[in-house]
PDB file of N, CA and C in Angstrom:
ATOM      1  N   UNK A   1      56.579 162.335  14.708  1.00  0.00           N
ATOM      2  CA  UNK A   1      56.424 161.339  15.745  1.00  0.00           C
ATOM      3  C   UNK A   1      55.487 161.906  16.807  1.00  0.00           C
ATOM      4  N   UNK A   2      54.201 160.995  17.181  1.00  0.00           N
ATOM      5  CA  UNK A   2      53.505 161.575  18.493  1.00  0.00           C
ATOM      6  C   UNK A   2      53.830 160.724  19.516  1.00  0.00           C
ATOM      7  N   UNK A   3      53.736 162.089  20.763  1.00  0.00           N
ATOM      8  CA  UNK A   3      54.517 161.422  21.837  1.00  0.00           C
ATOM      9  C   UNK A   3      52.703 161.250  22.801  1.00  0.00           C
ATOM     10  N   UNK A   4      53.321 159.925  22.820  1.00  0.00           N
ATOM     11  CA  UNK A   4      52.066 159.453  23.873  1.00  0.00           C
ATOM     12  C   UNK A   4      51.462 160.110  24.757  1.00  0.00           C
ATOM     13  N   UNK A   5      50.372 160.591  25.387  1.00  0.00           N
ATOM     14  CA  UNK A   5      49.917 161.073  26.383  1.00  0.00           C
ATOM     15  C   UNK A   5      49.142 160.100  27.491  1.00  0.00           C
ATOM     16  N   UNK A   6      49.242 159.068  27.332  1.00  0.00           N
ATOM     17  CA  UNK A   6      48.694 158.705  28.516  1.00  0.00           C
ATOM     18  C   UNK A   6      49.971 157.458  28.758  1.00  0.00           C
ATOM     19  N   UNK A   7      50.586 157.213  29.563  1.00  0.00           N
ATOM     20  CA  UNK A   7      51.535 155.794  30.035  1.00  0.00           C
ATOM     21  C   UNK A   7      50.562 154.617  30.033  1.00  0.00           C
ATOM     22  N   UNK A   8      51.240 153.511  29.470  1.00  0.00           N
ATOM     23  CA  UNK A   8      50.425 152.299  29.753  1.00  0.00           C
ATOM     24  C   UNK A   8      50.191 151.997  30.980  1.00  0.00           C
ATOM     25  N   UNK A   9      49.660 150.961  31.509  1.00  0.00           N
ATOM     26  CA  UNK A   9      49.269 151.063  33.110  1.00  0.00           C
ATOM     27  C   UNK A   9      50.091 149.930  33.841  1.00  0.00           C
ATOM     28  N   UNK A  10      50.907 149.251  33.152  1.00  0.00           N
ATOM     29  CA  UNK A  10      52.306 148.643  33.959  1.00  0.00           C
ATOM     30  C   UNK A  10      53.587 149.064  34.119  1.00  0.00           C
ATOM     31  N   UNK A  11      53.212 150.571  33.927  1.00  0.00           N
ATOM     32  CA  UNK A  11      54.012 151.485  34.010  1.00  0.00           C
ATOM     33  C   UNK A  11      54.308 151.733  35.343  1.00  0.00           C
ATOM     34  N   UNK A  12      53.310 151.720  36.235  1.00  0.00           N
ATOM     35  CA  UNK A  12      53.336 152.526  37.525  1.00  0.00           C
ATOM     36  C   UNK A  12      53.805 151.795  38.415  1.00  0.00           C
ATOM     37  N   UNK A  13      53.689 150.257  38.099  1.00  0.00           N
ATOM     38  CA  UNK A  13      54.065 148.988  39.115  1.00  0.00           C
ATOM     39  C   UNK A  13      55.604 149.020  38.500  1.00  0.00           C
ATOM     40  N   UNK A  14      55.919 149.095  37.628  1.00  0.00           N
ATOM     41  CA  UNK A  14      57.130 148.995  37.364  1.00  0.00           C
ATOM     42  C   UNK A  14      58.346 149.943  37.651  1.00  0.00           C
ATOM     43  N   UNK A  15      57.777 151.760  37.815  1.00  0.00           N
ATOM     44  CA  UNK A  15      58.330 152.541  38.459  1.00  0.00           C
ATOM     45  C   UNK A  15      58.840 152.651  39.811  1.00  0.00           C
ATOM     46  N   UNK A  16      57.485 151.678  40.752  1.00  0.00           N
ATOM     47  CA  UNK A  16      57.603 150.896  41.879  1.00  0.00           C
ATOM     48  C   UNK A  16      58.496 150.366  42.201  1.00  0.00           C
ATOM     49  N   UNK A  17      58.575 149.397  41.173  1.00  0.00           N
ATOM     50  CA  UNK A  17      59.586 148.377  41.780  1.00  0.00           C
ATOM     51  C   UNK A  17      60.756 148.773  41.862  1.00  0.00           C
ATOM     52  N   UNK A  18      61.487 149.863  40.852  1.00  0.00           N
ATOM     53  CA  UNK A  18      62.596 150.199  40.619  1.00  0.00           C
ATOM     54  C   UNK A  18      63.088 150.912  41.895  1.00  0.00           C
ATOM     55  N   UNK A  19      61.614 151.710  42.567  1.00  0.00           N
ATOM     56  CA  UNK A  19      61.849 152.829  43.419  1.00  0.00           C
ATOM     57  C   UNK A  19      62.213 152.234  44.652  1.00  0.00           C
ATOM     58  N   UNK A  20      61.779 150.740  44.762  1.00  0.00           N
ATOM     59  CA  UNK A  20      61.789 149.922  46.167  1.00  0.00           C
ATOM     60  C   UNK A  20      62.500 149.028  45.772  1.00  0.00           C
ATOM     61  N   UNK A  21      63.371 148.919  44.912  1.00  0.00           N
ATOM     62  CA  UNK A  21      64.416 148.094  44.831  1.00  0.00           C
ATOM     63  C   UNK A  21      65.820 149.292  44.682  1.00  0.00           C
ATOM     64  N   UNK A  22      65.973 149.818  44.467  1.00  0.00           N
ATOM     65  CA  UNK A  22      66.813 151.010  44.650  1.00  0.00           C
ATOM     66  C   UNK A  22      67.025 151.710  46.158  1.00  0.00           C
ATOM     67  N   UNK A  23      65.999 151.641  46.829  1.00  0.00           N
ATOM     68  CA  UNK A  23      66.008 151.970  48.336  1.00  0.00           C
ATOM     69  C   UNK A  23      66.534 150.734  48.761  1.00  0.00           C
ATOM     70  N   UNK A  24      66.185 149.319  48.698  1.00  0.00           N
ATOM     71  CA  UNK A  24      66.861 148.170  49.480  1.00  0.00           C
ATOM     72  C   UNK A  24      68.185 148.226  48.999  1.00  0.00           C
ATOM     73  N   UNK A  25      68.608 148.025  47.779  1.00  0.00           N
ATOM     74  CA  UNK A  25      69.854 147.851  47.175  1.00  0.00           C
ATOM     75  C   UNK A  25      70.510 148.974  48.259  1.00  0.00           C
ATOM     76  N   UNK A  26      70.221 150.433  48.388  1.00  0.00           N
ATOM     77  CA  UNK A  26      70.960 151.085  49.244  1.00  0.00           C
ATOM     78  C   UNK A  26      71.002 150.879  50.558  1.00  0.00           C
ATOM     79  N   UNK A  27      70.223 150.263  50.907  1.00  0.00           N
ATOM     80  CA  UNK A  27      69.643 150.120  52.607  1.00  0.00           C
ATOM     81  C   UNK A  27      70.830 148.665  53.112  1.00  0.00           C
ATOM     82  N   UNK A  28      71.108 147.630  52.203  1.00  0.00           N
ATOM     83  CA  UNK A  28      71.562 146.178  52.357  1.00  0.00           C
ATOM     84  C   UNK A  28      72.729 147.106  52.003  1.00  0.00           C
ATOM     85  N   UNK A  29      73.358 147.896  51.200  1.00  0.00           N
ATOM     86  CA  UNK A  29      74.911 148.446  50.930  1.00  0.00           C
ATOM     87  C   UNK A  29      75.452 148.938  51.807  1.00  0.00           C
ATOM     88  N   UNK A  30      74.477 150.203  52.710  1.00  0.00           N
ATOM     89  CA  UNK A  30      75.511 150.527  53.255  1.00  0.00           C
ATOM     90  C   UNK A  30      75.285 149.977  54.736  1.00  0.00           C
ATOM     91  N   UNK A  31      73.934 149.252  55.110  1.00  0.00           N
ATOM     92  CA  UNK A  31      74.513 148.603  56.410  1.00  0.00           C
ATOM     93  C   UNK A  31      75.132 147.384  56.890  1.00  0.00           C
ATOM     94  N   UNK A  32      74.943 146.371  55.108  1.00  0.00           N
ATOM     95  CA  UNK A  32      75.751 145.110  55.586  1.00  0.00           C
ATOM     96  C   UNK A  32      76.859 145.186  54.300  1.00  0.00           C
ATOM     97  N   UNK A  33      76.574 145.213  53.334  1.00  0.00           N
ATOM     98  CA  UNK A  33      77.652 145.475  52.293  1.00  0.00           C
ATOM     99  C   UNK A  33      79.157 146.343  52.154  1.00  0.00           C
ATOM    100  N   UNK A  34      79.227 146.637  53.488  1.00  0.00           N
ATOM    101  CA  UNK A  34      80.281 147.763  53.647  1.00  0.00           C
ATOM    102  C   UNK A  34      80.536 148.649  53.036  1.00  0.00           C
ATOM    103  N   UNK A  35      79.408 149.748  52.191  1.00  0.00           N
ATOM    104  CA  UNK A  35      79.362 150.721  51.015  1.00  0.00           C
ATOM    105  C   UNK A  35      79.666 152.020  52.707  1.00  0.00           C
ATOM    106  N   UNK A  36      80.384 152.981  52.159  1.00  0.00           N
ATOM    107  CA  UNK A  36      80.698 154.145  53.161  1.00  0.00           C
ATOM    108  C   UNK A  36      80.518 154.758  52.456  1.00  0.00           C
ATOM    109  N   UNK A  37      80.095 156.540  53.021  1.00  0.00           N
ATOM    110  CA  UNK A  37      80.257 157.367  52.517  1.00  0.00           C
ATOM    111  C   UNK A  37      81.897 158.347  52.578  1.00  0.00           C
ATOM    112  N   UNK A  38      82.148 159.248  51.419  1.00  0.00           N
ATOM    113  CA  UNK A  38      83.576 160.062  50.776  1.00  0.00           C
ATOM    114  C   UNK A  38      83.795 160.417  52.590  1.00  0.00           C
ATOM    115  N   UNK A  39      82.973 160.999  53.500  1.00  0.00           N
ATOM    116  CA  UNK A  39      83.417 161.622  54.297  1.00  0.00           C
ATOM    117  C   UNK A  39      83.779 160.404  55.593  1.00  0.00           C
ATOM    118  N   UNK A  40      83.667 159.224  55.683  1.00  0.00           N
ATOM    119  CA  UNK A  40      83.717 157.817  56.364  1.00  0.00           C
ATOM    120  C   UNK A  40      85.089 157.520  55.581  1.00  0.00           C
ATOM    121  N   UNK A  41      85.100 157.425  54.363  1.00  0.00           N
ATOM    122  CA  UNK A  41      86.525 156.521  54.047  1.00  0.00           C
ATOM    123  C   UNK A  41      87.553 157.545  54.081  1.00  0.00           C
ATOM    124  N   UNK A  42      87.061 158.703  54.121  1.00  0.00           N
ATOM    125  CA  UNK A  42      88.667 159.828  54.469  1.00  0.00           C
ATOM    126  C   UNK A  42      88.736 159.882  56.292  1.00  0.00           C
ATOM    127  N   UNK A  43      88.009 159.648  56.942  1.00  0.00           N
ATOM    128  CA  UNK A  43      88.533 159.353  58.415  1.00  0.00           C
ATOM    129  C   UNK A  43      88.789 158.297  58.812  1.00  0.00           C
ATOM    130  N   UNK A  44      88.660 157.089  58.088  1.00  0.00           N
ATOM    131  CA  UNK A  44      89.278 155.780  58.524  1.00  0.00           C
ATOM    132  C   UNK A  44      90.775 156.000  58.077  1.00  0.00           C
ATOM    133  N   UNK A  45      91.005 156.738  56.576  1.00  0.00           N
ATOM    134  CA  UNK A  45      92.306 156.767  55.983  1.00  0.00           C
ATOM    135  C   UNK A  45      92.502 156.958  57.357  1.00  0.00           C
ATOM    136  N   UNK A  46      92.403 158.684  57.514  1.00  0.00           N
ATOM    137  CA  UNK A  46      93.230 159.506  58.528  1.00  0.00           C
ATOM    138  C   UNK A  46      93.270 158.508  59.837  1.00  0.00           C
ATOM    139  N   UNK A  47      92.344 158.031  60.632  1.00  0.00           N
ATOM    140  CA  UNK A  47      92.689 156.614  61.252  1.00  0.00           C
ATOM    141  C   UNK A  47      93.707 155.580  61.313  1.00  0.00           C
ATOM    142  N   UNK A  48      94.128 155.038  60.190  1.00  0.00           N
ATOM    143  CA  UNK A  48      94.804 153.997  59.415  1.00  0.00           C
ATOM    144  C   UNK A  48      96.433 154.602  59.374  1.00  0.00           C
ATOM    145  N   UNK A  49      96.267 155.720  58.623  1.00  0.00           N
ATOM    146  CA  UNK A  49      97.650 156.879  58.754  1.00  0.00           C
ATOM    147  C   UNK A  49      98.362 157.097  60.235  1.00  0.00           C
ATOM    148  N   UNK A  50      97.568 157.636  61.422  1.00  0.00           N
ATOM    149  CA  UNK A  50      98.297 157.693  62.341  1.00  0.00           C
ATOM    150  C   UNK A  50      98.820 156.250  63.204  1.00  0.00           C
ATOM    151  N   UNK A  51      97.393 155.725  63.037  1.00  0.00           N
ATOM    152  CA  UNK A  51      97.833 154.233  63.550  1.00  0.00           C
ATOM    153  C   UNK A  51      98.710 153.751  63.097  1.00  0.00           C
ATOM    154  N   UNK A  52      99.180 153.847  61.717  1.00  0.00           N
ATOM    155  CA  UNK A  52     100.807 153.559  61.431  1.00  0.00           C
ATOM    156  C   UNK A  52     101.800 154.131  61.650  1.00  0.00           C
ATOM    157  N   UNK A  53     101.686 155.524  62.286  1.00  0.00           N
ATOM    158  CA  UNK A  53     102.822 156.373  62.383  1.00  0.00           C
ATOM    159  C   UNK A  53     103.221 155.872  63.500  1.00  0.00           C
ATOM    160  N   UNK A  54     102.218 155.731  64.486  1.00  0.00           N
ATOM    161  CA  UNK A  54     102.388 155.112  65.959  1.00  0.00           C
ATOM    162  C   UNK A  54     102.763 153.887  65.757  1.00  0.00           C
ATOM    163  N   UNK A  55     102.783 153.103  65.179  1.00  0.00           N
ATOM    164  CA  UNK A  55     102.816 151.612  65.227  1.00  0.00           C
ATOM    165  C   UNK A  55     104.324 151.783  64.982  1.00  0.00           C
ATOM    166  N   UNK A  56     104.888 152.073  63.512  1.00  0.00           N
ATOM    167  CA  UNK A  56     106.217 152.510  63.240  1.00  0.00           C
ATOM    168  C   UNK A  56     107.419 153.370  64.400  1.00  0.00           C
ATOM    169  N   UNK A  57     107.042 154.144  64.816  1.00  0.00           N
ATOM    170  CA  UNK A  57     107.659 155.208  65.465  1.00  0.00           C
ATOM    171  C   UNK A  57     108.038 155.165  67.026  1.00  0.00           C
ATOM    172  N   UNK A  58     107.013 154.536  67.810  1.00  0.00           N
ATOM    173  CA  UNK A  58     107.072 154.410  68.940  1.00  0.00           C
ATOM    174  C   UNK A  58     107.714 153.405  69.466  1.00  0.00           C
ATOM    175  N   UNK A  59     108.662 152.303  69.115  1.00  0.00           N
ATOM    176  CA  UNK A  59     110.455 151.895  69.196  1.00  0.00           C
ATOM    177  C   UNK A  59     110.809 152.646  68.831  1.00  0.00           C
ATOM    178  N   UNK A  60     111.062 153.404  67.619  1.00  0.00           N
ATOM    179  CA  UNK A  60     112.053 154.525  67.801  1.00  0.00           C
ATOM    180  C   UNK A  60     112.129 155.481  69.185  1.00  0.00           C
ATOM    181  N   UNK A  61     110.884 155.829  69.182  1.00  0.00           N
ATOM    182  CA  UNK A  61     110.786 156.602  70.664  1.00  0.00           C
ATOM    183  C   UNK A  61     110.932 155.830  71.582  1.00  0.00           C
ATOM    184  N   UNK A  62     111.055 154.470  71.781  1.00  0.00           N
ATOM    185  CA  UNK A  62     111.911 154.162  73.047  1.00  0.00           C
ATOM    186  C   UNK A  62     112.960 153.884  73.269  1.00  0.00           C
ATOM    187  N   UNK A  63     113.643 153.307  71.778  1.00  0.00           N
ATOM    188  CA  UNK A  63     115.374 153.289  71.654  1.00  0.00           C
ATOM    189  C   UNK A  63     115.848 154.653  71.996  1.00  0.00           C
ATOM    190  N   UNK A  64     115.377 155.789  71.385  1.00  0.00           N
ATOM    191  CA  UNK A  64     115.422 157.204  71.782  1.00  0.00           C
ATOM    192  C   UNK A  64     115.865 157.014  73.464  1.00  0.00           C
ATOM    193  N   UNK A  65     114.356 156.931  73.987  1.00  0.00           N
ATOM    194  CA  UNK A  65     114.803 156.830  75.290  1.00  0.00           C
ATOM    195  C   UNK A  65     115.493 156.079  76.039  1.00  0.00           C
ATOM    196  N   UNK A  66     116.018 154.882  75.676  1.00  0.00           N
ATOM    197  CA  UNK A  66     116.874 153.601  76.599  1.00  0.00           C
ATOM    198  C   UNK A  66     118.048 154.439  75.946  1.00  0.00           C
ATOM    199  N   UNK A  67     118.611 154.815  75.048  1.00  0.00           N
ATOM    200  CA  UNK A  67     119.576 155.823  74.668  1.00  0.00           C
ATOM    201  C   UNK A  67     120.434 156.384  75.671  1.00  0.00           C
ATOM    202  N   UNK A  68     119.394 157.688  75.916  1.00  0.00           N
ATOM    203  CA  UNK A  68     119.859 158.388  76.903  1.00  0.00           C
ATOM    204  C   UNK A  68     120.782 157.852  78.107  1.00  0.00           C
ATOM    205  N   UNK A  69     121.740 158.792  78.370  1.00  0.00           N
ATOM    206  CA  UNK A  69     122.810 158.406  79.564  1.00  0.00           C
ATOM    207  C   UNK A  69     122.096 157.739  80.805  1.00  0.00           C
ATOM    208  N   UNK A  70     121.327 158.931  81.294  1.00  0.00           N
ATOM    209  CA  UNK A  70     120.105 158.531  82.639  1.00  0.00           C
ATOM    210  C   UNK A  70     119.095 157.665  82.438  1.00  0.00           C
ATOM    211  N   UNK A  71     118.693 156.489  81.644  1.00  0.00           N
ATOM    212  CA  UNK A  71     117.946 155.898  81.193  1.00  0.00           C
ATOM    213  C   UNK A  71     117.448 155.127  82.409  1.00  0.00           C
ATOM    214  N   UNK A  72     117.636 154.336  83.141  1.00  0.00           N
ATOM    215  CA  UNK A  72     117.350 153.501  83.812  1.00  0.00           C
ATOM    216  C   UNK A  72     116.812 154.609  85.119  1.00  0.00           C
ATOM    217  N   UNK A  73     117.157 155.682  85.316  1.00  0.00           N
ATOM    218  CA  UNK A  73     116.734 156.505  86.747  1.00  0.00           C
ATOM    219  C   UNK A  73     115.642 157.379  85.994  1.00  0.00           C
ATOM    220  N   UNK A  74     115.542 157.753  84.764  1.00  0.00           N
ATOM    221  CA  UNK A  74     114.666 157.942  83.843  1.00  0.00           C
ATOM    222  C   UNK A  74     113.564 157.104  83.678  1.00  0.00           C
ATOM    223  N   UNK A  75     113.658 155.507  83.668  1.00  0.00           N
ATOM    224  CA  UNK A  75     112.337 154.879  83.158  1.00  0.00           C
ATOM    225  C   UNK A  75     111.821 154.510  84.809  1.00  0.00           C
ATOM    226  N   UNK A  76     112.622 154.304  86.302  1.00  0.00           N
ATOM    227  CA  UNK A  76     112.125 154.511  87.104  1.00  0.00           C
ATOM    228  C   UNK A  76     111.403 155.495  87.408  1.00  0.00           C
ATOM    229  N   UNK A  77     111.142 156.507  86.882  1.00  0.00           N
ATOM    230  CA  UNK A  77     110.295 158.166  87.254  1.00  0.00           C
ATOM    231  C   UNK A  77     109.525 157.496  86.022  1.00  0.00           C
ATOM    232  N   UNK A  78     108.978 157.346  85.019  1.00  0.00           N
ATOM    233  CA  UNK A  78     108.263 156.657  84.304  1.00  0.00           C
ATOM    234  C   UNK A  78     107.830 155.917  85.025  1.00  0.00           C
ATOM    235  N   UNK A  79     108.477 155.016  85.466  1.00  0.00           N
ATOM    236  CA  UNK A  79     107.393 153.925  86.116  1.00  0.00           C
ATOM    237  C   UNK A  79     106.380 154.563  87.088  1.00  0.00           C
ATOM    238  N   UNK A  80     107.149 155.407  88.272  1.00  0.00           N
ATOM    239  CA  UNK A  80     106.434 155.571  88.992  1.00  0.00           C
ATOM    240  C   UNK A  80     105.339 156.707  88.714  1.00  0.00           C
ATOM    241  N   UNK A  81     105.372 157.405  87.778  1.00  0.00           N
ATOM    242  CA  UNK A  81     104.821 158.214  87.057  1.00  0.00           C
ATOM    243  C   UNK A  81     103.054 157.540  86.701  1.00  0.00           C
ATOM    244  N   UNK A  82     101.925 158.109  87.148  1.00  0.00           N
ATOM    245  CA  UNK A  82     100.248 157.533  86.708  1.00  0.00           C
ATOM    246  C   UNK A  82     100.144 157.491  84.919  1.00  0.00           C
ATOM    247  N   UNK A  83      99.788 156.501  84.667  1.00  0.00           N
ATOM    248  CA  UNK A  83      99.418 156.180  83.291  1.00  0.00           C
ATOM    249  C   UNK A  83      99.187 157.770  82.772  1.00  0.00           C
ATOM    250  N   UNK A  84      98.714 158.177  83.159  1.00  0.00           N
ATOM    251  CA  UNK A  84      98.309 159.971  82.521  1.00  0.00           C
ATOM    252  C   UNK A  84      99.451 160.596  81.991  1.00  0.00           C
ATOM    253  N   UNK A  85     100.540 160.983  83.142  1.00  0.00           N
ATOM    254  CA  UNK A  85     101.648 161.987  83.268  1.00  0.00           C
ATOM    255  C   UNK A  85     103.025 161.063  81.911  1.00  0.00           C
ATOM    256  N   UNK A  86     102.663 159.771  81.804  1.00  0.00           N
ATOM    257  CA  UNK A  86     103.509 159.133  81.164  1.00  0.00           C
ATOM    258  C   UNK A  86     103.579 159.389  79.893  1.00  0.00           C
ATOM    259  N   UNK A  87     102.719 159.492  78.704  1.00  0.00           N
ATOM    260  CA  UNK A  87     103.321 160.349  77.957  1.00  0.00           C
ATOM    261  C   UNK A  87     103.446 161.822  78.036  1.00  0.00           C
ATOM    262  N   UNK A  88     103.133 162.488  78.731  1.00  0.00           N
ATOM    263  CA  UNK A  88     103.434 163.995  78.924  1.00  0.00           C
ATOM    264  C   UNK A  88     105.028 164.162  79.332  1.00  0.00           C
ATOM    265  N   UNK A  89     105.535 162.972  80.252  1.00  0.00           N
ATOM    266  CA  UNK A  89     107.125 163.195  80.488  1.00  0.00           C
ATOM    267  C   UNK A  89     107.906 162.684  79.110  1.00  0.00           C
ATOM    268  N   UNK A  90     107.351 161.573  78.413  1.00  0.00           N
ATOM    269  CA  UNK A  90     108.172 161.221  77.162  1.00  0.00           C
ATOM    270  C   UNK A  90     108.125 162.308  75.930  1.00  0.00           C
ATOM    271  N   UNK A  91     106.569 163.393  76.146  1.00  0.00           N
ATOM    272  CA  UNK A  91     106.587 164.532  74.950  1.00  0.00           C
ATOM    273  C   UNK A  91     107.704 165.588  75.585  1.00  0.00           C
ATOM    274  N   UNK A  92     107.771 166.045  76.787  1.00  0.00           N
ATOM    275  CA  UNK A  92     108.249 166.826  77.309  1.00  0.00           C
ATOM    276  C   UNK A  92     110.250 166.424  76.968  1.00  0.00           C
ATOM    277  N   UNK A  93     110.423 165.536  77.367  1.00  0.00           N
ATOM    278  CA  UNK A  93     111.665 165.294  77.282  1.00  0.00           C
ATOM    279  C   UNK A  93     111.835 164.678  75.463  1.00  0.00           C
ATOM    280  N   UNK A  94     110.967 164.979  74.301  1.00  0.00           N
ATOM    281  CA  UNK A  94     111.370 164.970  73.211  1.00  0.00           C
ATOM    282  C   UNK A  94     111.528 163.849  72.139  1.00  0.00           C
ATOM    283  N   UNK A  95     111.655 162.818  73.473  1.00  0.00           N
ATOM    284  CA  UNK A  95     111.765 161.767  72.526  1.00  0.00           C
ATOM    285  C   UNK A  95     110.654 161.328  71.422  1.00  0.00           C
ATOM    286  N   UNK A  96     109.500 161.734  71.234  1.00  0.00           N
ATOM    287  CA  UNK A  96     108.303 161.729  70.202  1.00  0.00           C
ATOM    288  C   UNK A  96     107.985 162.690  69.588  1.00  0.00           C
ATOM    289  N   UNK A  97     109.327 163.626  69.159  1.00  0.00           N
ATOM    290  CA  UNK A  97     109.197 164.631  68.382  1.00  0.00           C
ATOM    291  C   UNK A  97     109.728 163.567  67.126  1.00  0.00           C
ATOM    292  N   UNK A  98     109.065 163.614  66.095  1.00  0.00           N
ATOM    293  CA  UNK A  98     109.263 163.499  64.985  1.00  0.00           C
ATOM    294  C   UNK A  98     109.965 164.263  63.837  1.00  0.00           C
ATOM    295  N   UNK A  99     110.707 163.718  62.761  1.00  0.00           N
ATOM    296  CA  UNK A  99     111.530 164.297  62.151  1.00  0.00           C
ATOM    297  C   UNK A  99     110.879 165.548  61.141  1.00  0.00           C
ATOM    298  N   UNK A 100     111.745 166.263  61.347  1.00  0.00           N
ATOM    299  CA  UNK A 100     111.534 167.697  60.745  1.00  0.00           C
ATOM    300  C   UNK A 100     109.460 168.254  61.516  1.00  0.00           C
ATOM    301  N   UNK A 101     109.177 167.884  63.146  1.00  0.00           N
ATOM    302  CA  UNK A 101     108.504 168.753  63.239  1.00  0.00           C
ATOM    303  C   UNK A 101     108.399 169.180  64.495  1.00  0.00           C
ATOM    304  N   UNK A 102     107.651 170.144  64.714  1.00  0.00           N
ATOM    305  CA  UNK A 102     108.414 171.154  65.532  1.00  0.00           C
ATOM    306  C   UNK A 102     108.034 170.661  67.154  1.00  0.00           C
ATOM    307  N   UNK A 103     106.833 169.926  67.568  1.00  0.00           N
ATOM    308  CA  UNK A 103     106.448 169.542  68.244  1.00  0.00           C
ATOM    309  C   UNK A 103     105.856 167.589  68.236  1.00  0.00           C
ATOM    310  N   UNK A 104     106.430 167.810  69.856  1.00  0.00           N
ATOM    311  CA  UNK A 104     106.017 165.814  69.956  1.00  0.00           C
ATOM    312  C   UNK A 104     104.671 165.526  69.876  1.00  0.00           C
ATOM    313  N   UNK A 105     104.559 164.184  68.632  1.00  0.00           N
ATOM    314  CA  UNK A 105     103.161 163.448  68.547  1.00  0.00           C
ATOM    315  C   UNK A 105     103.149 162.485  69.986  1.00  0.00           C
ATOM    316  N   UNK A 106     101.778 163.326  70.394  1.00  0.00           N
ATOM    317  CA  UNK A 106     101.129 163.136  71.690  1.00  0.00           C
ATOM    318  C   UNK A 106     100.840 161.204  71.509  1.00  0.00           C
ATOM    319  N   UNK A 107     100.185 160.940  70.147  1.00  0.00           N
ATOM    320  CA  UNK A 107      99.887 159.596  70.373  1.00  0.00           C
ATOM    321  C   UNK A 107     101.110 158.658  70.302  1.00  0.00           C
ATOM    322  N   UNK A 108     101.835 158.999  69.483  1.00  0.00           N
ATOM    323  CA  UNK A 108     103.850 158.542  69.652  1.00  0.00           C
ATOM    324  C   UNK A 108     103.915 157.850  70.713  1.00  0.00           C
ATOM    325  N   UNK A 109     104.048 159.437  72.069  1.00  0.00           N
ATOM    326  CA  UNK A 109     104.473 159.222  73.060  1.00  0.00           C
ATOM    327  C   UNK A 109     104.018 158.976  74.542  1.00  0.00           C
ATOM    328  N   UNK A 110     102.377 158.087  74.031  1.00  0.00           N
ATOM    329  CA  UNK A 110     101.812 157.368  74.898  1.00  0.00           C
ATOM    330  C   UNK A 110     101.921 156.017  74.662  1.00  0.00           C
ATOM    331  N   UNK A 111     102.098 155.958  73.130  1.00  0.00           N
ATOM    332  CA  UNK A 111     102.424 154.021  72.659  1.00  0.00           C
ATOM    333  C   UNK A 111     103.611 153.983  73.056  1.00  0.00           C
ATOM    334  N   UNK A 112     104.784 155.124  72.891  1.00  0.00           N
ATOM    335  CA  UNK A 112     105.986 154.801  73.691  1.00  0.00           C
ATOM    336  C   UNK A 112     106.322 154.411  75.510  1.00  0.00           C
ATOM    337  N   UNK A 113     105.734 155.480  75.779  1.00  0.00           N
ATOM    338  CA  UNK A 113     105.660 155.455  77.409  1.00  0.00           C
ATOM    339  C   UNK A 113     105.014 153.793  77.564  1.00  0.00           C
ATOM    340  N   UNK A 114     103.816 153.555  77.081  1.00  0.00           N
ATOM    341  CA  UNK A 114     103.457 151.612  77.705  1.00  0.00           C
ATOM    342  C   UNK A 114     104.468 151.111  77.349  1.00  0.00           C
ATOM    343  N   UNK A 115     104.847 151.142  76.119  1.00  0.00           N
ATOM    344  CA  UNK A 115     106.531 150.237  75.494  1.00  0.00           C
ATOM    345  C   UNK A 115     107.090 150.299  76.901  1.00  0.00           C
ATOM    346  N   UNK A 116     107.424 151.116  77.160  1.00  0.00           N
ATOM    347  CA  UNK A 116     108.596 151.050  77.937  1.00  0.00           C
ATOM    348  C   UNK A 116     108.250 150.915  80.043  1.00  0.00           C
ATOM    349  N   UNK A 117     106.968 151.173  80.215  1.00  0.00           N
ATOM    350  CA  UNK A 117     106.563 150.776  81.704  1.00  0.00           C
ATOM    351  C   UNK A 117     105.652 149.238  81.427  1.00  0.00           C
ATOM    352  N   UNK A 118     105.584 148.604  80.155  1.00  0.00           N
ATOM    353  CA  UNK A 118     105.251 147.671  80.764  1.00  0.00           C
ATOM    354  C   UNK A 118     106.123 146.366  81.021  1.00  0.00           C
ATOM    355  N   UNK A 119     107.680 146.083  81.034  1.00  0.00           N
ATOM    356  CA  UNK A 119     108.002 145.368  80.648  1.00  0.00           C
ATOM    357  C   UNK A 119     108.553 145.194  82.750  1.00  0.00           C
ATOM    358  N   UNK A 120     108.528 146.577  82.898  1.00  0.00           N
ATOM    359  CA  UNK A 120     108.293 147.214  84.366  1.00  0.00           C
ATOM    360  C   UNK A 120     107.793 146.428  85.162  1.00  0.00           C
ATOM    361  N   UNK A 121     106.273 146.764  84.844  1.00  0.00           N
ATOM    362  CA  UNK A 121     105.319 145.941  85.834  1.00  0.00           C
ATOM    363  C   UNK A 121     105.451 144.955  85.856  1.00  0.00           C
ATOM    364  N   UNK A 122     106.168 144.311  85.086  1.00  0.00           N
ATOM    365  CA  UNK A 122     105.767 142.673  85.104  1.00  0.00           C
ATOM    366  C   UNK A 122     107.011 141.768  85.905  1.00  0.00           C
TER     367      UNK A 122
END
């Protein structure tokens, strides 16, 4: 068998097209087609994951806290407490420690702390 040495000459328009239709196909994927890249869809997971832990957890962390004996002289120091210091008093006093770990989820116990000062303000 001889292998050709010269390409026919609708060869080159046709390599073209493939080459500039392969760049759009990628260009239309990933900015309107919603194509992501491995390292984009593992931080939305991780995204998606805590946002449910918080979503789940933080009634628990305020039944936790309406619990407590001192609750009501408790969510007054909450109240009066700046949006900032409010979850730092709900990590501190435990209630957004989660089961089996050793320390309170910080985002827990800021969705907890609004749970529980906004029903306050109003």
């Amino acid at each position: 068998m001889k292998i050709p040495t010269k390409l026919p000459e609708e060869t080159t328009p046709f390599v073209w097209g493939i080459v500039a239709g392969a760049a759009a196909l990628a260009i239309v994927g990933f900015n309107w087609g919603g194509w992501v890249t491995g390292g984009t869809s593992e931080r939305n997971a991780r995204e998606a994951s805590r946002d449910a832990v918080v979503l789940a957890m933080a009634p628990v962390c305020a039944d936790r806290f309406r619990a407590q004996g001192d609750a009501a002289a408790k969510l007054a120091d909450l109240v009066k407490a700046s949006s900032w210091e409010r979850g730092t008093l709900i990590e501190r006093a435990g209630h957004a420690t989660l089961h089996g770990s050793t320390s309170a989820n910080s985002d827990v116990a800021r969705a907890c702390a609004e749970m529980l000062a906004a029903p306050a303000k109003g």
